[in-house]
Protein backbone atom coordinates (compact mmCIF):
# COMPACT_ATOMS: atom_id res chain seq x y z
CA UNK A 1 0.00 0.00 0.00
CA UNK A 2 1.34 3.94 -0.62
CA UNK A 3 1.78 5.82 1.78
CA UNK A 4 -0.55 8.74 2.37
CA UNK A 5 2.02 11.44 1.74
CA UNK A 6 3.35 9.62 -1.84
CA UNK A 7 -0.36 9.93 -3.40
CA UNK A 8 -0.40 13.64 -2.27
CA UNK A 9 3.09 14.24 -3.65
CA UNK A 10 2.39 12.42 -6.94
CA UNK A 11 -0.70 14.19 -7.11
CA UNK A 12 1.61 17.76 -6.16
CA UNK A 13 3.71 16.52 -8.82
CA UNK A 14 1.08 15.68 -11.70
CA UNK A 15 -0.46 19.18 -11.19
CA UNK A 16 3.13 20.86 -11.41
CA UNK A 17 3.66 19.14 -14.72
CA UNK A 18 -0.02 19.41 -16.57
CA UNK A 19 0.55 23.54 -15.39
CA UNK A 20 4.04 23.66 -16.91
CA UNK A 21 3.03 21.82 -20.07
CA UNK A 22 0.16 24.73 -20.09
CA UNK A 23 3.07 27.31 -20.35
CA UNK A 24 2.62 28.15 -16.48
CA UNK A 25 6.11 28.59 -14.80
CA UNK A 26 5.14 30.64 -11.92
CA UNK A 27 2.24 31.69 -9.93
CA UNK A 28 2.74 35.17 -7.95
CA UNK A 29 5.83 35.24 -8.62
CA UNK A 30 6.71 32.14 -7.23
CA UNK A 31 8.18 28.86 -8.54
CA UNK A 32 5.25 26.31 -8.97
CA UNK A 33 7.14 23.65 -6.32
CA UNK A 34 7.73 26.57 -4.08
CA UNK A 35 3.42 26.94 -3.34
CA UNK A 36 1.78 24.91 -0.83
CA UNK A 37 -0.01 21.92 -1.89
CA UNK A 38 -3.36 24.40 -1.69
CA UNK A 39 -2.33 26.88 -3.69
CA UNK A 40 -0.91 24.55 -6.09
CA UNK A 41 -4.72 22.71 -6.47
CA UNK A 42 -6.22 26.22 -6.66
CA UNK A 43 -4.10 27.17 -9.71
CA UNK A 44 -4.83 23.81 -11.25
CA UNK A 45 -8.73 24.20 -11.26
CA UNK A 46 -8.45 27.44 -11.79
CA UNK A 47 -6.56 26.58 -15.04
CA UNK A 48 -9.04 23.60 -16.03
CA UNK A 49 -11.80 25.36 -15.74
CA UNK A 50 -10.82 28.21 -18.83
């Protein structure tokens, strides 16, 4: 079984990716692995949804 944390971090890291294939590099001025795993998500549907 996976451990909590690794579905959350592959999740982290499958939103990172789909974003920077989207041309996104940085959000506030921020590096996309620098955001919180919230801010990250918010981004993401934020970004599906247009």
């Amino acid at each position: 079984m996976i451990p909590k944390e690794s579905k959350i971090e592959e999740k982290r890291d499958n939103m990172i990716e789909d974003l920077v294939n989207k041309g996104i590099f940085k959000i506030d001025g921020k590096q996309l692995y620098e955001l919180n795993f919230y801010e990250l998500t918010k981004e993401y549907i934020i970004e599906e949804e247009s």
